[in-house]
C-alpha atoms as a PDB file:
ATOM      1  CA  UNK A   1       7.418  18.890   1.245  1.00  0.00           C
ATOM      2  CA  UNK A   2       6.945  15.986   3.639  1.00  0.00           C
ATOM      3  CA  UNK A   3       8.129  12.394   3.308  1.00  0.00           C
ATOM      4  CA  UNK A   4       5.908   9.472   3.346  1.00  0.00           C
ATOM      5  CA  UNK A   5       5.844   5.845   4.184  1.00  0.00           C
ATOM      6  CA  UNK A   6       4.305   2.978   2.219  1.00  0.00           C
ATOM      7  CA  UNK A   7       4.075   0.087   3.773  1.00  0.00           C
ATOM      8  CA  UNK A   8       2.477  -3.244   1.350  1.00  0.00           C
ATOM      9  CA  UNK A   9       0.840  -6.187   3.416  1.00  0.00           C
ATOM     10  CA  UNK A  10       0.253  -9.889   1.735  1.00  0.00           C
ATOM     11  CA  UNK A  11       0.481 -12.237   4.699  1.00  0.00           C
ATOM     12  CA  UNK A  12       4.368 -12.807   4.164  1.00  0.00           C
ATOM     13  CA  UNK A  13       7.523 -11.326   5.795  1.00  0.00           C
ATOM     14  CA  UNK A  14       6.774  -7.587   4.534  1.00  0.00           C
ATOM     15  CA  UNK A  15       9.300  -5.392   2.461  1.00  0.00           C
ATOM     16  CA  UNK A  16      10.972  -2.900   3.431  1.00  0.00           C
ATOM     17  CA  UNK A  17       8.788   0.663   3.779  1.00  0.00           C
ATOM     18  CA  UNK A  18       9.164   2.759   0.538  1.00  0.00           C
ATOM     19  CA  UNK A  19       9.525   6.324   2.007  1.00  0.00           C
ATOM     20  CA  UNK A  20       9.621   9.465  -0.346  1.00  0.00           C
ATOM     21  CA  UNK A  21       8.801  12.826  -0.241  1.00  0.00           C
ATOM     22  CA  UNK A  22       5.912  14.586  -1.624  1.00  0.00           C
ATOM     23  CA  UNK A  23       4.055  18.101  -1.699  1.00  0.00           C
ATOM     24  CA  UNK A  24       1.061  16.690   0.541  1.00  0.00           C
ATOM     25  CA  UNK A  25      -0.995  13.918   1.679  1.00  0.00           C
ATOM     26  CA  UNK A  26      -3.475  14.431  -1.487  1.00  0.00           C
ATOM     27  CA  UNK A  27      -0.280  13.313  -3.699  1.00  0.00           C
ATOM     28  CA  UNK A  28       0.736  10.422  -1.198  1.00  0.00           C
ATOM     29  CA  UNK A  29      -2.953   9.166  -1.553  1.00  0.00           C
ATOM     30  CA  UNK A  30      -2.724   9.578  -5.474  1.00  0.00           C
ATOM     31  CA  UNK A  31       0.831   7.736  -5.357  1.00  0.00           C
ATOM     32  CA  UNK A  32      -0.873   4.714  -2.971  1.00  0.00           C
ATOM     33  CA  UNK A  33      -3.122   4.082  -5.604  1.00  0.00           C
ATOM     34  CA  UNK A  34      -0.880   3.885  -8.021  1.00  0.00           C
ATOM     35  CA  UNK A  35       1.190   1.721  -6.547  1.00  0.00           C
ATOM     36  CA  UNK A  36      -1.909  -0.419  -6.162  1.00  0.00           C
ATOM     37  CA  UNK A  37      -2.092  -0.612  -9.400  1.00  0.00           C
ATOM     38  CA  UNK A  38       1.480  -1.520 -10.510  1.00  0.00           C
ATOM     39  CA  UNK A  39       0.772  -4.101  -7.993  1.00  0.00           C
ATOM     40  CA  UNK A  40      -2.179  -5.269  -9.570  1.00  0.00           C
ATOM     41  CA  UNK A  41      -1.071  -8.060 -12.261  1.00  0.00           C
ATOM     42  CA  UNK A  42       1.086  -9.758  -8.642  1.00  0.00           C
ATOM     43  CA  UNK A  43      -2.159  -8.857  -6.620  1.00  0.00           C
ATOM     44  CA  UNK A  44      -4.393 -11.204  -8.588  1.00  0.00           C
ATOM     45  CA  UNK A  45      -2.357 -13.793  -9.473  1.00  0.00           C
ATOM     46  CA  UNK A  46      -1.144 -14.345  -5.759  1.00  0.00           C
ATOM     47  CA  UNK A  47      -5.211 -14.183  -4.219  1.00  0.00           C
ATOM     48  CA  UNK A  48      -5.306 -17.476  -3.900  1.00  0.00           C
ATOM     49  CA  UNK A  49      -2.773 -18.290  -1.548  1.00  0.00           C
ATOM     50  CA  UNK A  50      -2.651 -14.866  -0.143  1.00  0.00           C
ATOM     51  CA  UNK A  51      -6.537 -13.429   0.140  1.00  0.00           C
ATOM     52  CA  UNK A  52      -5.621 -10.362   1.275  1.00  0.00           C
ATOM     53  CA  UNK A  53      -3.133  -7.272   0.469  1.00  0.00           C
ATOM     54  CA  UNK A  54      -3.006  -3.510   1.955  1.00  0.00           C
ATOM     55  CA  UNK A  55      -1.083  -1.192   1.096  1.00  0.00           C
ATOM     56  CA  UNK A  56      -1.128   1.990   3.952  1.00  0.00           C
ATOM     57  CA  UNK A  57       0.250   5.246   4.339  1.00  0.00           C
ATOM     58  CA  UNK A  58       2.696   7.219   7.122  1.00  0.00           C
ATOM     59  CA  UNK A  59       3.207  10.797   7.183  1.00  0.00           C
ATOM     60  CA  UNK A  60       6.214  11.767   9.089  1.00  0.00           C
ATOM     61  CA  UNK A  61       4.695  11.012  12.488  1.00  0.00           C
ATOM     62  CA  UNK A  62       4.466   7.379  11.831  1.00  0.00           C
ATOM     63  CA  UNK A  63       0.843   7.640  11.980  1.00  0.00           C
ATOM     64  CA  UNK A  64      -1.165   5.760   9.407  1.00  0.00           C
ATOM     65  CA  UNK A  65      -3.917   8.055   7.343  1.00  0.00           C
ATOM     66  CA  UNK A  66      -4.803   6.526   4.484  1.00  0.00           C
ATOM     67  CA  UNK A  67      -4.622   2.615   3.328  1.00  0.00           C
ATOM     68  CA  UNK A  68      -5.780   1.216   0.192  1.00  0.00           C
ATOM     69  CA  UNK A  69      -6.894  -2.937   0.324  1.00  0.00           C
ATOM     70  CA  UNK A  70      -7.400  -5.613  -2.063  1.00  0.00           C
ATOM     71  CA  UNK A  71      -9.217  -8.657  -0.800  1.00  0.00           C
ATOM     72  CA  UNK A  72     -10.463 -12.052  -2.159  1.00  0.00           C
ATOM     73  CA  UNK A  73     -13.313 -13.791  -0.684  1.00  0.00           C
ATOM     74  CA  UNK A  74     -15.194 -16.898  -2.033  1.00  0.00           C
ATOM     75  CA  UNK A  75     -19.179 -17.217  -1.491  1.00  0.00           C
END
């Protein structure tokens, strides 16, 4: 088991990291996304002021492997 950082980006003062542990990083990419998607209903409603949101990964090196982001643009 190895722990994991997640780390969610909107443009303000982030939160703190949400570390946990998990069997690998297949299951800390799995958890990203669903963390994503809890984040979803917030995500949307907060594109206007805030066009862009991330949410990346740290194994236990501190080195970033996998990020997940959300962005609005207008045409």
């Amino acid at each position: 088991m190895q722990r994991y950082s997640f780390r969610v980006r909107n443009g303000r003062p982030p939160p703190p990291d949400l570390t946990i542990t998990l069997p690998d990083a297949a299951s800390a990419k799995k958890a990203a996304l669903a963390m994503c998607a809890d984040l979803a209903r917030d995500i949307v409603a907060d594109l206007t002021t805030n066009p862009g949101w991330q949410v990346s990964v740290s194994d236990e090196t501190g080195g970033v492997f996998y990020k997940v982001s959300v962005v609005a643009e207008c045409c």
